[in-house]
Protein backbone atom coordinates (compact mmCIF):
# COMPACT_ATOMS: atom_id res chain seq x y z
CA UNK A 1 24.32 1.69 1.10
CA UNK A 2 25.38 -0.40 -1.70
CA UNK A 3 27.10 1.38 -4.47
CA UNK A 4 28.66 0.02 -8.31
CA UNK A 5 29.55 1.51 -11.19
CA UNK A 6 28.35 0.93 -14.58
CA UNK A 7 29.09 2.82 -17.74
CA UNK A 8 29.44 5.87 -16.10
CA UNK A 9 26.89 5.67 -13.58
CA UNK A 10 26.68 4.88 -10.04
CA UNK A 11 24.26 3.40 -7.54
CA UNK A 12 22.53 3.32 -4.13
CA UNK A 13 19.80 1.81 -2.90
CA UNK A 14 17.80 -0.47 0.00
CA UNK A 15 16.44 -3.76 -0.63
CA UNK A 16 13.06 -3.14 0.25
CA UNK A 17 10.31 -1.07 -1.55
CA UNK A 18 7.68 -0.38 0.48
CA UNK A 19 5.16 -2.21 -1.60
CA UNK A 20 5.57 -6.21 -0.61
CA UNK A 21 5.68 -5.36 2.83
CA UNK A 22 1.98 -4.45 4.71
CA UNK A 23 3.72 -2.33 7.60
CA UNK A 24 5.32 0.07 4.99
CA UNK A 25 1.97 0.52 3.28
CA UNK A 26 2.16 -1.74 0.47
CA UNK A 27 -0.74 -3.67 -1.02
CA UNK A 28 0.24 -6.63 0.06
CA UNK A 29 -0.79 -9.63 -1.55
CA UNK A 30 -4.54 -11.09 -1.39
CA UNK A 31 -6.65 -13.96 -2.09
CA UNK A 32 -9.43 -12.48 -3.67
CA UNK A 33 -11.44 -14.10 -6.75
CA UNK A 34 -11.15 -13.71 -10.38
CA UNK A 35 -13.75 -11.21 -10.26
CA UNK A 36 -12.50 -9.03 -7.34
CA UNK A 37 -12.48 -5.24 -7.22
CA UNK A 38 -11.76 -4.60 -3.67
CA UNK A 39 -10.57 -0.58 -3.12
CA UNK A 40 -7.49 0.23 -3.32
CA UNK A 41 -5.88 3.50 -1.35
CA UNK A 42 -2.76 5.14 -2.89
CA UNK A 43 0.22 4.33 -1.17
CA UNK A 44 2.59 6.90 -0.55
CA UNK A 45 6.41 6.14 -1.27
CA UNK A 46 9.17 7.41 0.30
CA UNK A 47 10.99 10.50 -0.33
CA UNK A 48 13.91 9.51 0.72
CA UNK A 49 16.19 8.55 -1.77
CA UNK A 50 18.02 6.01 0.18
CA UNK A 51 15.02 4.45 1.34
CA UNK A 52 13.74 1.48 -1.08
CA UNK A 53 15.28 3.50 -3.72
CA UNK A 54 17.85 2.74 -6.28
CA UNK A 55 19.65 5.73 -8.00
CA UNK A 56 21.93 5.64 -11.04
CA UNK A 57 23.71 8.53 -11.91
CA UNK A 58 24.49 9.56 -15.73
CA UNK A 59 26.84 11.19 -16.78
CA UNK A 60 25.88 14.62 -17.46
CA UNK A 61 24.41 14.79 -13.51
CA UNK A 62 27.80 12.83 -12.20
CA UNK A 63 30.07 15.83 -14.00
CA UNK A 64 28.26 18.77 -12.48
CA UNK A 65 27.51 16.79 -9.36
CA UNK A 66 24.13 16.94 -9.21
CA UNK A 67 22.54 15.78 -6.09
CA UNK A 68 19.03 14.00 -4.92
CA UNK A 69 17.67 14.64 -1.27
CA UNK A 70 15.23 14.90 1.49
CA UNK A 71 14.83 17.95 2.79
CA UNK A 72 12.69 18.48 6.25
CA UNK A 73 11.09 21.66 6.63
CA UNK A 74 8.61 23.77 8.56
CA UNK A 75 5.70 22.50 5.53
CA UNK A 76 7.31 18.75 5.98
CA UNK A 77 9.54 16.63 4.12
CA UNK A 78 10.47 17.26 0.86
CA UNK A 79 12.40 15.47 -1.94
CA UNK A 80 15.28 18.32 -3.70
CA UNK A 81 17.05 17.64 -7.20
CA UNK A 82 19.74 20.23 -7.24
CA UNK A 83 21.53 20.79 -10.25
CA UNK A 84 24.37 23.05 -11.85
CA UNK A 85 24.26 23.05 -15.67
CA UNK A 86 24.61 20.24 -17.70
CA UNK A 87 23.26 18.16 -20.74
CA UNK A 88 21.04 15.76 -18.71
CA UNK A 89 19.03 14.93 -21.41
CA UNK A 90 16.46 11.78 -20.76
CA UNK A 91 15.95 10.60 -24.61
CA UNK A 92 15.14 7.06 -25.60
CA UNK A 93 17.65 4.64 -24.25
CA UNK A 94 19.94 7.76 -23.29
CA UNK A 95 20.06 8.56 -19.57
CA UNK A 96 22.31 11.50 -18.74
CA UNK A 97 20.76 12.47 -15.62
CA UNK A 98 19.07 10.69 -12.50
CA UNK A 99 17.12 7.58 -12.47
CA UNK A 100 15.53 6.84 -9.37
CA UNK A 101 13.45 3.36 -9.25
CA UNK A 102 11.91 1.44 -6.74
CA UNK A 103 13.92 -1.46 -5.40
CA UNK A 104 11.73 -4.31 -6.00
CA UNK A 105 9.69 -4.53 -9.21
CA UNK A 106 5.86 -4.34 -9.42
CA UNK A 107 4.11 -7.60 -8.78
CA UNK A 108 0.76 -6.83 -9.81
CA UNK A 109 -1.46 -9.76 -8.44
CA UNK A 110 -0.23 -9.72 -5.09
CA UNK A 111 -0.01 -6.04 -5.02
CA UNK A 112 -3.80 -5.50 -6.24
CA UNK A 113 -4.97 -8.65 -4.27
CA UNK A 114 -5.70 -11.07 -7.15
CA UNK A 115 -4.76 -14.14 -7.12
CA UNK A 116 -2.78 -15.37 -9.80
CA UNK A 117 -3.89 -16.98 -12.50
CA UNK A 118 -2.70 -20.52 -13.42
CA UNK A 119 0.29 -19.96 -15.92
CA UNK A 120 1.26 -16.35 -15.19
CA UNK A 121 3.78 -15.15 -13.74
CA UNK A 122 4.38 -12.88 -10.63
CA UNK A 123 5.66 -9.96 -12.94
CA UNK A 124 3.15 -10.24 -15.53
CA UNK A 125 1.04 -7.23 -16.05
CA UNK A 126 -2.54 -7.70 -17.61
CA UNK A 127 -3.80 -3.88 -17.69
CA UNK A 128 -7.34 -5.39 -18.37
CA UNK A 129 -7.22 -6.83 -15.06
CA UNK A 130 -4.65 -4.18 -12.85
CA UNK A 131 -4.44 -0.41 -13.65
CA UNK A 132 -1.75 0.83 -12.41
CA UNK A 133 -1.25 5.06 -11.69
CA UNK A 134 1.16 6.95 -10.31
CA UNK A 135 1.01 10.50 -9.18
CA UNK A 136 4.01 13.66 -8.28
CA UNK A 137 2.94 16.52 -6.50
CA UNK A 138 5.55 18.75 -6.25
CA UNK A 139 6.37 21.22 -3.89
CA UNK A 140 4.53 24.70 -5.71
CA UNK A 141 5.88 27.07 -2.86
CA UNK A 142 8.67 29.20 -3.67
CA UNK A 143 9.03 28.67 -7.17
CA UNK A 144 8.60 24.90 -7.61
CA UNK A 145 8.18 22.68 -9.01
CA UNK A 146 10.87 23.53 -11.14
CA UNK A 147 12.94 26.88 -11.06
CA UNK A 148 16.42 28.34 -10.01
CA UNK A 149 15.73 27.39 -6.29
CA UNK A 150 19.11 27.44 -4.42
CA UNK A 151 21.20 27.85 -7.45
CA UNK A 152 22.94 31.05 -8.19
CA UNK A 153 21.85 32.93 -11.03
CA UNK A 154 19.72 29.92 -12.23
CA UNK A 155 16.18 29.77 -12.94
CA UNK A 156 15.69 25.88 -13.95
CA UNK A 157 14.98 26.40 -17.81
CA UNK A 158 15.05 23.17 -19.90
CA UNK A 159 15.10 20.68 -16.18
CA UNK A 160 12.08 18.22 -16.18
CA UNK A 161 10.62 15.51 -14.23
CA UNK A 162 9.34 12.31 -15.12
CA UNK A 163 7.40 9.69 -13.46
CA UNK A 164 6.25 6.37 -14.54
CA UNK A 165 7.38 3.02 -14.93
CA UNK A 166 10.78 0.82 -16.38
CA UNK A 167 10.90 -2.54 -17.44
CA UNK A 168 13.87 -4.41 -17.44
CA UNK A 169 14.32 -7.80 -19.27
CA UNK A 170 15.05 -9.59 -16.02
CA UNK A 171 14.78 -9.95 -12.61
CA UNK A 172 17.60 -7.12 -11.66
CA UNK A 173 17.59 -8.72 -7.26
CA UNK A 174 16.35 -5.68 -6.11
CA UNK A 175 19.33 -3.10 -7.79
CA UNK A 176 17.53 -2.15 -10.86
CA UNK A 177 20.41 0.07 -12.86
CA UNK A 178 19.76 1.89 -16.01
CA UNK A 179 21.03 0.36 -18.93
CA UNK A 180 20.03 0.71 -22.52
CA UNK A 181 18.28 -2.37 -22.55
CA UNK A 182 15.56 -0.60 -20.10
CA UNK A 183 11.81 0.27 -21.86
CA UNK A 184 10.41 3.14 -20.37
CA UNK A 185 7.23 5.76 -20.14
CA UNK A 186 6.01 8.18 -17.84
CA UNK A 187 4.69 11.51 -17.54
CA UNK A 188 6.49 14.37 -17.86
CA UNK A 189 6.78 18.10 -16.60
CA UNK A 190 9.19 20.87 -18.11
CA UNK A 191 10.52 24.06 -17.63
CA UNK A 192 9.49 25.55 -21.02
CA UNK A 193 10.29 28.79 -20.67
CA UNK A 194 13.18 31.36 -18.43
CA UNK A 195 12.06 33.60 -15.98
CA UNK A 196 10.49 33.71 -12.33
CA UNK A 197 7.44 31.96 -12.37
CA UNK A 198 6.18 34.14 -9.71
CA UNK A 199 5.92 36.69 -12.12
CA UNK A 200 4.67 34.94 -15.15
CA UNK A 201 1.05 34.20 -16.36
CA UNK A 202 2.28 32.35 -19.75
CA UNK A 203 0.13 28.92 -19.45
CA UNK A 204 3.45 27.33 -21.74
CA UNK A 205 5.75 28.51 -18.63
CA UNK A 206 5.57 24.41 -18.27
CA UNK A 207 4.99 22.24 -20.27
CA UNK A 208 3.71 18.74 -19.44
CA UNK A 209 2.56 15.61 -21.05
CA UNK A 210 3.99 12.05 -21.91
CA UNK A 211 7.50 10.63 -22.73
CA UNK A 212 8.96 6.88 -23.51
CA UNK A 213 11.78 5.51 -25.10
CA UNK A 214 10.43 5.79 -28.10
CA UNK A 215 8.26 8.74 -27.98
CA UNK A 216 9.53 12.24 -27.74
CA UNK A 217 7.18 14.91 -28.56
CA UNK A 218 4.38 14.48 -26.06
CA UNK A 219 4.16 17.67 -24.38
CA UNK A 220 2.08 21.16 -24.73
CA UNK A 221 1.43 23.86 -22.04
CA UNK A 222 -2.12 24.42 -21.74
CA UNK A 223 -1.99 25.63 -18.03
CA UNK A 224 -0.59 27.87 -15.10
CA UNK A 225 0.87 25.97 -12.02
CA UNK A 226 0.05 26.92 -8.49
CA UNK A 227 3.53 28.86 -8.68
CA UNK A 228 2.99 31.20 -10.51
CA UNK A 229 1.47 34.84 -10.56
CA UNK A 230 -1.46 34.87 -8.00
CA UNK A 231 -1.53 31.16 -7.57
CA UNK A 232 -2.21 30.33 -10.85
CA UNK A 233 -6.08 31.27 -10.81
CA UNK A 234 -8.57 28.39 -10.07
CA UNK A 235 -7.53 25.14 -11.00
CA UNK A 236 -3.82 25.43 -11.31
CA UNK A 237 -1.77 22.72 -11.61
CA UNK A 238 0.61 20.87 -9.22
CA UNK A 239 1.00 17.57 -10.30
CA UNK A 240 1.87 15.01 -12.93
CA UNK A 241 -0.04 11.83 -13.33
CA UNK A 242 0.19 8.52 -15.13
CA UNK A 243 -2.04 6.07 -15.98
CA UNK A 244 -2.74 2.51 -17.71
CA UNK A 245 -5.88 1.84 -19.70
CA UNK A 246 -7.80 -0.94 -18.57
CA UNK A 247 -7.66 -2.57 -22.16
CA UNK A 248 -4.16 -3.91 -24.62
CA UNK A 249 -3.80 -4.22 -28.23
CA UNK A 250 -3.07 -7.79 -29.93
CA UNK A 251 0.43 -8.61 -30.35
CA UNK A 252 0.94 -6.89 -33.91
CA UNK A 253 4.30 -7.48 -35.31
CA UNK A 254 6.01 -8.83 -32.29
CA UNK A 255 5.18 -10.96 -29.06
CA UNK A 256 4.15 -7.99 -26.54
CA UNK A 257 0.60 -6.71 -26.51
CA UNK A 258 0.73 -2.98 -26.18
CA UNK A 259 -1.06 -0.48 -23.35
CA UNK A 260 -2.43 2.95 -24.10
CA UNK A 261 -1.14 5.30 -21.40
CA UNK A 262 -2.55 8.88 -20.36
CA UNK A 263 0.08 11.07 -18.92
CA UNK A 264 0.31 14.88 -18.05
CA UNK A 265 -0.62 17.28 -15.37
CA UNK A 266 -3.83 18.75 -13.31
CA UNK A 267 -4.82 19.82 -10.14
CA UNK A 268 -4.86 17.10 -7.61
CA UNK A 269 -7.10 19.15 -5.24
CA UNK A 270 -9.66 19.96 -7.48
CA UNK A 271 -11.73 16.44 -8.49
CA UNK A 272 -11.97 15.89 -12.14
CA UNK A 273 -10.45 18.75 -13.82
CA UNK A 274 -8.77 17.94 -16.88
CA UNK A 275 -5.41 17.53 -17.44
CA UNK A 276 -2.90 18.91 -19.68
CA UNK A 277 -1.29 16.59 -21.97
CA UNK A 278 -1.04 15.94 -25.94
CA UNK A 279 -3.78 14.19 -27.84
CA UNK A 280 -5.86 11.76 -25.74
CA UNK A 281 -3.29 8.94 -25.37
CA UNK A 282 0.50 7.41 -25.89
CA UNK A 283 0.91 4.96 -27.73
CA UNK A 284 3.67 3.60 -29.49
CA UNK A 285 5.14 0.20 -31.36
CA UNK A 286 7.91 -0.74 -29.36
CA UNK A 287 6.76 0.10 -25.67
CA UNK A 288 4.93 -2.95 -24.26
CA UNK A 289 3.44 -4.63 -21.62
CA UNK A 290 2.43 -8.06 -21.81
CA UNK A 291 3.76 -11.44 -22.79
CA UNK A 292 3.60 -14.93 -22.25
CA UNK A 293 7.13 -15.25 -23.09
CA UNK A 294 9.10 -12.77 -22.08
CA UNK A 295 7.36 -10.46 -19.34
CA UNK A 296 9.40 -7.24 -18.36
CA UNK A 297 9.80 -6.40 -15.11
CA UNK A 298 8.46 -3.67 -14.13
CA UNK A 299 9.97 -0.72 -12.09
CA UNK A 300 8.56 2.09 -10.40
CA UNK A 301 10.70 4.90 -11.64
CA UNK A 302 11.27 8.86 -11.54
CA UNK A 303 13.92 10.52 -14.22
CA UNK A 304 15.66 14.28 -13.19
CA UNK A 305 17.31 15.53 -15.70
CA UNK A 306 17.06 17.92 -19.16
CA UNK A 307 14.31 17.49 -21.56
CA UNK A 308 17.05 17.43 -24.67
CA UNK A 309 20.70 18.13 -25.08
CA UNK A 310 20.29 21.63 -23.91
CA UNK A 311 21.84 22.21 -20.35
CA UNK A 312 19.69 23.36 -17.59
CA UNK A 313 20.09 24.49 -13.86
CA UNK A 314 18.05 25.23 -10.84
CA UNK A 315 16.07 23.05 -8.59
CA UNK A 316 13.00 20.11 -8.68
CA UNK A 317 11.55 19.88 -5.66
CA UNK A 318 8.65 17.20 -4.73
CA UNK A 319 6.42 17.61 -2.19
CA UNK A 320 4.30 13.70 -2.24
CA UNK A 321 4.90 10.67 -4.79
CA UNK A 322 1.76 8.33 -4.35
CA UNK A 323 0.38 4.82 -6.35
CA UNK A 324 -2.10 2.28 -6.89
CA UNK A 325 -2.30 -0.82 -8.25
CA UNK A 326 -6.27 -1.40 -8.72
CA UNK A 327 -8.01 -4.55 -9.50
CA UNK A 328 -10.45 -4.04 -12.99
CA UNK A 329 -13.28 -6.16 -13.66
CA UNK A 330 -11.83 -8.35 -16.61
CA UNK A 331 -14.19 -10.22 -19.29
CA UNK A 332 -13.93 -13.82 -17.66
CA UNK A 333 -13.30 -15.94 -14.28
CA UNK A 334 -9.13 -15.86 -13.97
């Protein structure tokens, strides 16, 4: 695979993403009308790193030599993070960890099966018309999704996991590298607390919720996971989850029109629990959707790393990473 370096980071990845192409399961693109809400199945990505994938490296993971793999098992595949301790802190335009994001941006007509409207542009994201959602179920056997794992004397305190998506300011040709110039939010899971969760019925063991680059306090622990002591009790969480609202603000003081976002964990086998996360909503000034101008272009994207400058070890282990795009029914005829 392809590798570069780039202020301390380095890359791999395919050129393909599993989204543009039918055969891999991606939505490919559609004809429908203006007014089309066909169903839309999640598509699940790979979790092989090396597959579709591009993976920068900051600096905090690249000095303890933290690694990102597939792992086949008796239960099935399995994607690892493995980590010795380090400040991997993922905080605003600082990276320290691993970014892992989908080869080819988003392309939200095609991918829904709209077709686009006159003037737009492939790239161009219209939440009133697309809602896009991702989902991470992690692996909850054995101490996931986030403890000491195969680390020695670790217990994965202060690791999280993000998911969500990245916008770049151009077209990156299918290598998208982290740089500080890349807008971000996702959801978020963290190892709040030390300890085996095995043993633990604190509901703050994890805490989960929403992150961005400009956002940094989104995140309470309102619930057991499926790891812990006696499986958590009913309705246990396994998963984080993030969503777009079908509806954007007015440009405000700058040329993007802004998205609320819902991120956090829930159960993803038990139909419409609630999920854990801060407040109702994220929403911030500065990370934004839509533009006439100067569309991002928007990623797919996972972050492994430390939830602030205080070094963590241990083990992130994902069991399934699933998305949508989904057409909306928007106020008028595209």
């Amino acid at each position: 695979m392809p590798t570069s370096n780039l202020d301390s980071m380095t890359t791999l990845g395919g050129k393909h993403d599993g989204l543009h192409q039918p055969a891999a399961g991606g939505g490919g693109g559609g004809a429908g009308g203006g007014g089309g809400n066909e169903w839309k199945e999640w598509i699940d990505l790979p979790l092989d790193p090396t597959d579709g994938w591009t993976i920068s490296t900051g600096i905090g993971a690249a000095g303890v030599g933290s690694t990102l793999s597939k792992v086949s098992g008796i239960g099935g595949d399995e994607l690892h993070f493995v980590t010795n301790n380090a400040d991997m802190r993922i905080v605003g335009t600082q990276m320290r960890g691993l970014f892992m994001a989908r080869d080819i941006h988003i392309k939200p007509w095609e991918d829904a099966g709209i077709a686009k409207p006159a003037g737009a542009t492939d790239n161009q994201f219209e939440p009133e018309a697309v809602q896009f959602k991702i989902e991470v179920e992690f692996a909850t056997s054995n101490g996931g999704p986030i403890s000491g794992g195969s680390v020695a004397g670790a217990e994965g305190t202060y690791l999280t996991c993000l998911a969500g998506l990245a916008g770049f300011p151009s077209d990156q040709g299918g290598n998208p590298v982290h740089s500080s110039s890349v807008m971000w939010s996702a959801a978020q899971v963290y190892k709040n607390y030390g300890g085996d969760p095995a043993t633990s019925t604190r509901t703050n063991m994890y805490t989960s919720g929403y992150k961005s680059t400009n956002t940094n306090s989104g995140m309470q622990g309102t619930s057991m996971w499926k790891n812990q002591s006696g499986g958590g009790g009913a309705g246990a969480h396994n998963a984080i989850v993030y969503a777009t609202s079908p509806l954007r603000k007015e440009a405000g003081s700058g040329p993007y029109g802004r998205c609320n976002i819902q991120a956090g964990s829930y159960d993803n086998t038990t139909p419409f629990a609630g999920m854990c996360m801060l407040n109702q909503q994220m929403f911030d000034n500065s990370t934004k959707f839509s533009d006439q101008t100067l569309t991002p272009f928007w990623h797919v994207a996972l972050w492994f790393g430390t939830n602030s400058g205080t070094g963590g070890k241990g083990e992130i282990r994902i069991k399934k990473i699933r998305m949508y795009l989904q057409p909306v029914q928007h106020r008028a005829t595209l």
